[in-house]
PDB file of N, CA and C in Angstrom:
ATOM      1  N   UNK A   1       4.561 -13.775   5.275  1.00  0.00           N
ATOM      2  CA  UNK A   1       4.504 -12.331   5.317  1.00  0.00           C
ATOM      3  C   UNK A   1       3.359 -11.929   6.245  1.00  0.00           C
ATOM      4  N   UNK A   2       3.858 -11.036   6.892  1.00  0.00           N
ATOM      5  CA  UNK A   2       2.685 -10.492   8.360  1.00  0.00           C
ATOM      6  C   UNK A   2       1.381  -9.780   7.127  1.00  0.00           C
ATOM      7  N   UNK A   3       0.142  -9.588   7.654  1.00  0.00           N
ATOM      8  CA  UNK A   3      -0.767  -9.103   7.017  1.00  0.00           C
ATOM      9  C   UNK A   3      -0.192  -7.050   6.666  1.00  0.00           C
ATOM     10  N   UNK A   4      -0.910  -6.469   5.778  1.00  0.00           N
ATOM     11  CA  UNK A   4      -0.364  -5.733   5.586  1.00  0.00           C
ATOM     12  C   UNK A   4      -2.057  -4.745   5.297  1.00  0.00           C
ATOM     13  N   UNK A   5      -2.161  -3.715   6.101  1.00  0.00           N
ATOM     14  CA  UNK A   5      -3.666  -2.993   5.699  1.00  0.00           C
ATOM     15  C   UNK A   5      -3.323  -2.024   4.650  1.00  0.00           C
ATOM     16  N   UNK A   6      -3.945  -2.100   4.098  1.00  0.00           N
ATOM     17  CA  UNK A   6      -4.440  -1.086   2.505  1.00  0.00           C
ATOM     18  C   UNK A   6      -5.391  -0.630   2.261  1.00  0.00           C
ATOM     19  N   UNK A   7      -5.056   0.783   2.220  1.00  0.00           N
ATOM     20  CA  UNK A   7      -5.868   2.193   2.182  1.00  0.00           C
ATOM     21  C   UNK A   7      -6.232   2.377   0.389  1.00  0.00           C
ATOM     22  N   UNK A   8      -7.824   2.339   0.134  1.00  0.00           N
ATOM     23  CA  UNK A   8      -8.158   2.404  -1.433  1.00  0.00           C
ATOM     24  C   UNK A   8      -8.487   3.883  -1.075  1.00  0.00           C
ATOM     25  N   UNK A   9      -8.253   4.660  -1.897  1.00  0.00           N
ATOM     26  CA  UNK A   9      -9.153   5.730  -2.060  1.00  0.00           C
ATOM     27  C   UNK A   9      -9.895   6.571  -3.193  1.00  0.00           C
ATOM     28  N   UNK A  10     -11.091   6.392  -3.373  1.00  0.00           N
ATOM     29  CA  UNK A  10     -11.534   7.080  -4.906  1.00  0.00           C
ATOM     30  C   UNK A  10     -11.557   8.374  -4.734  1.00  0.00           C
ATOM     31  N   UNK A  11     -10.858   8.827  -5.972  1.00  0.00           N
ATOM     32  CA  UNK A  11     -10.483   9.929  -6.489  1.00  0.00           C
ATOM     33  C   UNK A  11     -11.383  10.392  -7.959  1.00  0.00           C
ATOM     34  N   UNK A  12     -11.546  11.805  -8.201  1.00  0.00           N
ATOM     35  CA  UNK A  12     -12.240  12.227  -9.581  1.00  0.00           C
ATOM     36  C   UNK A  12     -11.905  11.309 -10.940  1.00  0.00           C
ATOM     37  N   UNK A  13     -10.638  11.035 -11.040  1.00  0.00           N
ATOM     38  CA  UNK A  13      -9.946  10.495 -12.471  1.00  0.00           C
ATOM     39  C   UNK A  13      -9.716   8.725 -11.880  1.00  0.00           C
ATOM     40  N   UNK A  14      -9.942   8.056 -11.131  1.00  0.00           N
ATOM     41  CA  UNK A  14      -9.520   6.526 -10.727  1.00  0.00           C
ATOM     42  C   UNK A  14      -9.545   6.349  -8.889  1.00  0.00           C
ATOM     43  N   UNK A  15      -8.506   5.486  -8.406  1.00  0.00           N
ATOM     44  CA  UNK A  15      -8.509   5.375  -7.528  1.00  0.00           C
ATOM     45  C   UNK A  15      -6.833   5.045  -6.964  1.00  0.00           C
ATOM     46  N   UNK A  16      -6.743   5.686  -5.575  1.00  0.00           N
ATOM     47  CA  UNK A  16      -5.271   5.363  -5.503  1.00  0.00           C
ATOM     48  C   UNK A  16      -5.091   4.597  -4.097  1.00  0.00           C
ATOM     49  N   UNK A  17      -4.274   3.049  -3.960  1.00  0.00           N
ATOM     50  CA  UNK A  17      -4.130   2.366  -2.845  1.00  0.00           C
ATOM     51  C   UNK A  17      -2.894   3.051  -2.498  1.00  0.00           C
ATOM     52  N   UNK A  18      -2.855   2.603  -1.344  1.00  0.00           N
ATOM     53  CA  UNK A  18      -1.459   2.546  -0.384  1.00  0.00           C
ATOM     54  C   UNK A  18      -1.590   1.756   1.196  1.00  0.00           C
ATOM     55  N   UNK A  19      -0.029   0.881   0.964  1.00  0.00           N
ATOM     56  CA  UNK A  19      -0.096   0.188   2.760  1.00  0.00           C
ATOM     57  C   UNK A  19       0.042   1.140   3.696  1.00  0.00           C
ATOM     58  N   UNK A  20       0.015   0.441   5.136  1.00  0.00           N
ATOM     59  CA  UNK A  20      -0.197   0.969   6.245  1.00  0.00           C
ATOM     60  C   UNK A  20       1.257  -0.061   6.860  1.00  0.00           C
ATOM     61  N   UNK A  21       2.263   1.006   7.634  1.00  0.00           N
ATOM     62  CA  UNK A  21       3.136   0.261   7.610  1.00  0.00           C
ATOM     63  C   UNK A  21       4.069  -0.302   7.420  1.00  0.00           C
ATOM     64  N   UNK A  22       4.591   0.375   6.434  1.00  0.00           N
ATOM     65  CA  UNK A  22       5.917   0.041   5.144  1.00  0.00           C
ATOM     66  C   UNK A  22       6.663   1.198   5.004  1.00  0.00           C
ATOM     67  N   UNK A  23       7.940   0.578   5.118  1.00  0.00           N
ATOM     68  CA  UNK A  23       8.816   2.153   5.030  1.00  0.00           C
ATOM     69  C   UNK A  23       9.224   2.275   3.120  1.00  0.00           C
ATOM     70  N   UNK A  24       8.885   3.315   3.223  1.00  0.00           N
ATOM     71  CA  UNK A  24       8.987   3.426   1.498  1.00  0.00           C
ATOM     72  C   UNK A  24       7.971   4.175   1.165  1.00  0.00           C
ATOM     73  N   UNK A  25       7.918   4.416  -0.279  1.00  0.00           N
ATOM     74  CA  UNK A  25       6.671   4.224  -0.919  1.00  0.00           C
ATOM     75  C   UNK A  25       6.020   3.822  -1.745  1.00  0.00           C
ATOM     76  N   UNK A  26       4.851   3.486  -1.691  1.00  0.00           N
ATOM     77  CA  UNK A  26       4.596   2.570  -2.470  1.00  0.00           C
ATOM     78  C   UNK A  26       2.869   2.506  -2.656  1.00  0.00           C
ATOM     79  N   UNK A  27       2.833   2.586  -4.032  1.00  0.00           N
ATOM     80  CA  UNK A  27       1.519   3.278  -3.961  1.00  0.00           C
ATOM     81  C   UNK A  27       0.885   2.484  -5.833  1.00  0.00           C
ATOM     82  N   UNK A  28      -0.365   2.112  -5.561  1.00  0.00           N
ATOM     83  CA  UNK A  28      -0.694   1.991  -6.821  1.00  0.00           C
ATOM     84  C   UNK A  28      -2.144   2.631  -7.136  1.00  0.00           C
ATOM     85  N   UNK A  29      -2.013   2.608  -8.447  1.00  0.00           N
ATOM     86  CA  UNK A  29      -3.824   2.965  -9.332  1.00  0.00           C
ATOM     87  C   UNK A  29      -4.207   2.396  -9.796  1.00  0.00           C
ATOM     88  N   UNK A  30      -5.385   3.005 -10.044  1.00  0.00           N
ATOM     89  CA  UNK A  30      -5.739   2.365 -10.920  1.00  0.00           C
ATOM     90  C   UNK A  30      -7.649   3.189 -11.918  1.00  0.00           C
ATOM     91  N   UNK A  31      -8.174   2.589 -12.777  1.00  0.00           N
ATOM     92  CA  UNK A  31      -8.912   2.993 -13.016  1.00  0.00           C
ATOM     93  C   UNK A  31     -10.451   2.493 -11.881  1.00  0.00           C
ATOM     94  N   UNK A  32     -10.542   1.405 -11.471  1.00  0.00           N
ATOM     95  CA  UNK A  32     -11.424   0.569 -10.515  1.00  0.00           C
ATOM     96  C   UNK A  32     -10.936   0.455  -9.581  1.00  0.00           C
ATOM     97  N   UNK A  33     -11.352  -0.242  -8.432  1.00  0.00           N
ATOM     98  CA  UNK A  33     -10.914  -0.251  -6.991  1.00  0.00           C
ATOM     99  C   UNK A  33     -10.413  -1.624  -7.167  1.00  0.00           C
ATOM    100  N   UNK A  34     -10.871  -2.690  -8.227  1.00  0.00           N
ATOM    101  CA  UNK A  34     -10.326  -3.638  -8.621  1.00  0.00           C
ATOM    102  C   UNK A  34      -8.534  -3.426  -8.985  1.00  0.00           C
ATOM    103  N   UNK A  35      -8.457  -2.928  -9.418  1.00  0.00           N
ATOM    104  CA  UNK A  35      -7.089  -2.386 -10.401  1.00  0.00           C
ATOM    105  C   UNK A  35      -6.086  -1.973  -9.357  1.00  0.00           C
ATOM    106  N   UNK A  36      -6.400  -0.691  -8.689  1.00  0.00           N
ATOM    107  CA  UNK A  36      -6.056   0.218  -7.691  1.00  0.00           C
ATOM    108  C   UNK A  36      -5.380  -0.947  -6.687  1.00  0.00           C
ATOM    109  N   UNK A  37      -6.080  -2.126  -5.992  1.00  0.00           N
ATOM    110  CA  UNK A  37      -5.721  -3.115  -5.239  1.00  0.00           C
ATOM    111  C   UNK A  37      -4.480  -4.214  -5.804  1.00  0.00           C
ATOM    112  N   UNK A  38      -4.779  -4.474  -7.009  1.00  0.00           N
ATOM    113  CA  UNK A  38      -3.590  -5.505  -7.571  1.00  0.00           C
ATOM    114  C   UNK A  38      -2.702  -4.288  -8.146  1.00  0.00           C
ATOM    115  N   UNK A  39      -2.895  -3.609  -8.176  1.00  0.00           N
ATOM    116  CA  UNK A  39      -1.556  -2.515  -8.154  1.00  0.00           C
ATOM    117  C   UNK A  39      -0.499  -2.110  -7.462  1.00  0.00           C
ATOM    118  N   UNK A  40      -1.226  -1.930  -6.541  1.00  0.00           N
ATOM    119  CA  UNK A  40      -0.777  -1.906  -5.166  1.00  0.00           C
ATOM    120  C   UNK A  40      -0.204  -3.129  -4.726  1.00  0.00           C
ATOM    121  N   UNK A  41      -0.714  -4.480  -4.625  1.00  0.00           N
ATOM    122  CA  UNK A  41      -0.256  -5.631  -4.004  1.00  0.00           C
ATOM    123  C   UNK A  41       0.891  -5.867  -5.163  1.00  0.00           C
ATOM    124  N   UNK A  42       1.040  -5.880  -6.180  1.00  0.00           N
ATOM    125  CA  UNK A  42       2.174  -6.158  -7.354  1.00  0.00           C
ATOM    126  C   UNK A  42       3.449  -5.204  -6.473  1.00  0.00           C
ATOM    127  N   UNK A  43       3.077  -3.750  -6.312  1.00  0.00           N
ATOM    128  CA  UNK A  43       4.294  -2.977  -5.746  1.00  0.00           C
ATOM    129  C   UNK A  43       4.238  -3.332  -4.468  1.00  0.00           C
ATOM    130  N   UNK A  44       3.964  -3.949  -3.776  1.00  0.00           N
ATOM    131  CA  UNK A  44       4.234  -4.331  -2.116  1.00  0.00           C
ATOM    132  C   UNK A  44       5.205  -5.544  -2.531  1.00  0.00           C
ATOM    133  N   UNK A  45       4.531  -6.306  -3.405  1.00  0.00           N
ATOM    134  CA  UNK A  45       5.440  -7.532  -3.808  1.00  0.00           C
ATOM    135  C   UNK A  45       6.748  -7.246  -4.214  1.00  0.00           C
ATOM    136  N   UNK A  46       6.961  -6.263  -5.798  1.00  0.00           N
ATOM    137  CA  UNK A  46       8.257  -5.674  -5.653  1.00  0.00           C
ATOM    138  C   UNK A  46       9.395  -5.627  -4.706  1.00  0.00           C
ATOM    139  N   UNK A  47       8.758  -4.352  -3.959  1.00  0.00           N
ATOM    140  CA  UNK A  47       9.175  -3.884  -2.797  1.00  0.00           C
ATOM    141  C   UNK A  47       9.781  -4.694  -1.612  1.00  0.00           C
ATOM    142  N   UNK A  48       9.436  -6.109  -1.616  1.00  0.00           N
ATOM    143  CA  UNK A  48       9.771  -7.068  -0.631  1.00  0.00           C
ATOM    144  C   UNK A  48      10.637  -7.680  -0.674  1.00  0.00           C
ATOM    145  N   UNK A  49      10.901  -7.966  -2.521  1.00  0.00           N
ATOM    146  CA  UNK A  49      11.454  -8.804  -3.412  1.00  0.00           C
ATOM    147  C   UNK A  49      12.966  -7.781  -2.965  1.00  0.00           C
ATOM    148  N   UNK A  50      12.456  -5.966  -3.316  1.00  0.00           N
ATOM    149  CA  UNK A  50      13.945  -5.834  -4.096  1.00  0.00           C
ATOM    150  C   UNK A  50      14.729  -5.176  -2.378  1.00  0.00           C
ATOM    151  N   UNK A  51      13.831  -5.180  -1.333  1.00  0.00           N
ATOM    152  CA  UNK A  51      14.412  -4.709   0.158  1.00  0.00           C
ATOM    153  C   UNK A  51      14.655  -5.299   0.948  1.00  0.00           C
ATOM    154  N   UNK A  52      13.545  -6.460   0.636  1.00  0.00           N
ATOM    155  CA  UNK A  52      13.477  -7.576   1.601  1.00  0.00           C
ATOM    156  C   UNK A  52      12.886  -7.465   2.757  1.00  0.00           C
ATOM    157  N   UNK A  53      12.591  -8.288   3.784  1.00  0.00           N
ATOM    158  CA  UNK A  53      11.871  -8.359   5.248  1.00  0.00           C
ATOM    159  C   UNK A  53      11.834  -6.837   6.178  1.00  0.00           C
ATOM    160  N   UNK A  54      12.779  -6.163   6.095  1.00  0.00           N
ATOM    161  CA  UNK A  54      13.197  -4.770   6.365  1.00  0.00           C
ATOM    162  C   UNK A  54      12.486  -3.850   6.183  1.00  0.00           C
ATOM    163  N   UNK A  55      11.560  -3.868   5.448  1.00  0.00           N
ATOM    164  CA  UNK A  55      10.488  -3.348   4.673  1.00  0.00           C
ATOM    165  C   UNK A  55       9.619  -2.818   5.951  1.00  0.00           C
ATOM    166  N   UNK A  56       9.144  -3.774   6.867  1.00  0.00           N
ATOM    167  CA  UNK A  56       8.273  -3.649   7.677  1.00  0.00           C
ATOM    168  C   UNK A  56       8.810  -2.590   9.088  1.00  0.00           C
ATOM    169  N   UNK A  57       7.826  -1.407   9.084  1.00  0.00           N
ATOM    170  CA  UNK A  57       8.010  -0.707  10.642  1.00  0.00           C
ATOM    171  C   UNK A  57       7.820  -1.298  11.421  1.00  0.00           C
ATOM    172  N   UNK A  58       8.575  -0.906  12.662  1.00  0.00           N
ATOM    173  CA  UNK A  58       8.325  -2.095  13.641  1.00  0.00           C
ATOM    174  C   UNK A  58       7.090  -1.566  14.377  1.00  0.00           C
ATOM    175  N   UNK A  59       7.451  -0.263  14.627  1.00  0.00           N
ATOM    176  CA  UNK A  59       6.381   0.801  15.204  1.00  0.00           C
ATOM    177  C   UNK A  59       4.955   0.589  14.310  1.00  0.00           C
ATOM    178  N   UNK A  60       3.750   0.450  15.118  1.00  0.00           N
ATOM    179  CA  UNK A  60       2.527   0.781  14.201  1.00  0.00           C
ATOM    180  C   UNK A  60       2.128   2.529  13.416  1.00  0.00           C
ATOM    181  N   UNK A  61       1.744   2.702  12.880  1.00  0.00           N
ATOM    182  CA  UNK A  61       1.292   3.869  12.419  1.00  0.00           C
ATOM    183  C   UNK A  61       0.550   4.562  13.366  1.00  0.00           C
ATOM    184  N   UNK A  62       0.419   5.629  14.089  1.00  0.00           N
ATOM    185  CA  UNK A  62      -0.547   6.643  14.209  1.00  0.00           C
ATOM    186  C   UNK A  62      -1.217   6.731  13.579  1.00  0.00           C
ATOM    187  N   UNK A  63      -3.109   6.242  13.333  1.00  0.00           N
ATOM    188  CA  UNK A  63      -3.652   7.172  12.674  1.00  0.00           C
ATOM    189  C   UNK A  63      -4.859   7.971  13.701  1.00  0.00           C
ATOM    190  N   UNK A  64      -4.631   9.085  13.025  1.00  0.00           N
ATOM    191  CA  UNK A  64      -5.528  10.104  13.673  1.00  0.00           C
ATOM    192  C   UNK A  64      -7.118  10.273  12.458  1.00  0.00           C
ATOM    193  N   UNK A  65      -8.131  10.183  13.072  1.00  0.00           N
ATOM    194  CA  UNK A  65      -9.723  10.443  11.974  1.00  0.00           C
ATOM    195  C   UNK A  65     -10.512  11.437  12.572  1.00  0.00           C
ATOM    196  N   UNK A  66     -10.673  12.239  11.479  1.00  0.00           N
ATOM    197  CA  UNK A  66     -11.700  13.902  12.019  1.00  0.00           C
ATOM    198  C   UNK A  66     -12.719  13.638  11.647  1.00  0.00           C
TER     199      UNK A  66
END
């Protein structure tokens, strides 16, 4: 599986991941940034399992930072 970047972000109530890259969505929490990460990697895993290789954009993401 090609590497896959993951966005943590803390929030007031926990923290919420998401990939960079993946058509879908797919998103986990958690209460720690610990949690938030194997949350996330469990639903990427899913996601691979139930779509398969297809999963992946071919195109990179745009990101734009202010």
């Amino acid at each position: 599986m090609k590497p896959i970047k993951i966005i943590v972000e803390k929030h007031a109530d926990g923290y919420v991941a998401y990939p960079l890259g993946l058509k879908g969505v797919v998103v986990g929490e958690g209460d720690t940034y610990e949690e938030a990460l194997a949350d996330v990697k469990s639903a990427i895993r899913f996601h691979l399992e139930t779509f398969g290789p297809d999963i992946f954009d071919t195109e990179s993401p745009v990101l734009e930072a202010f």
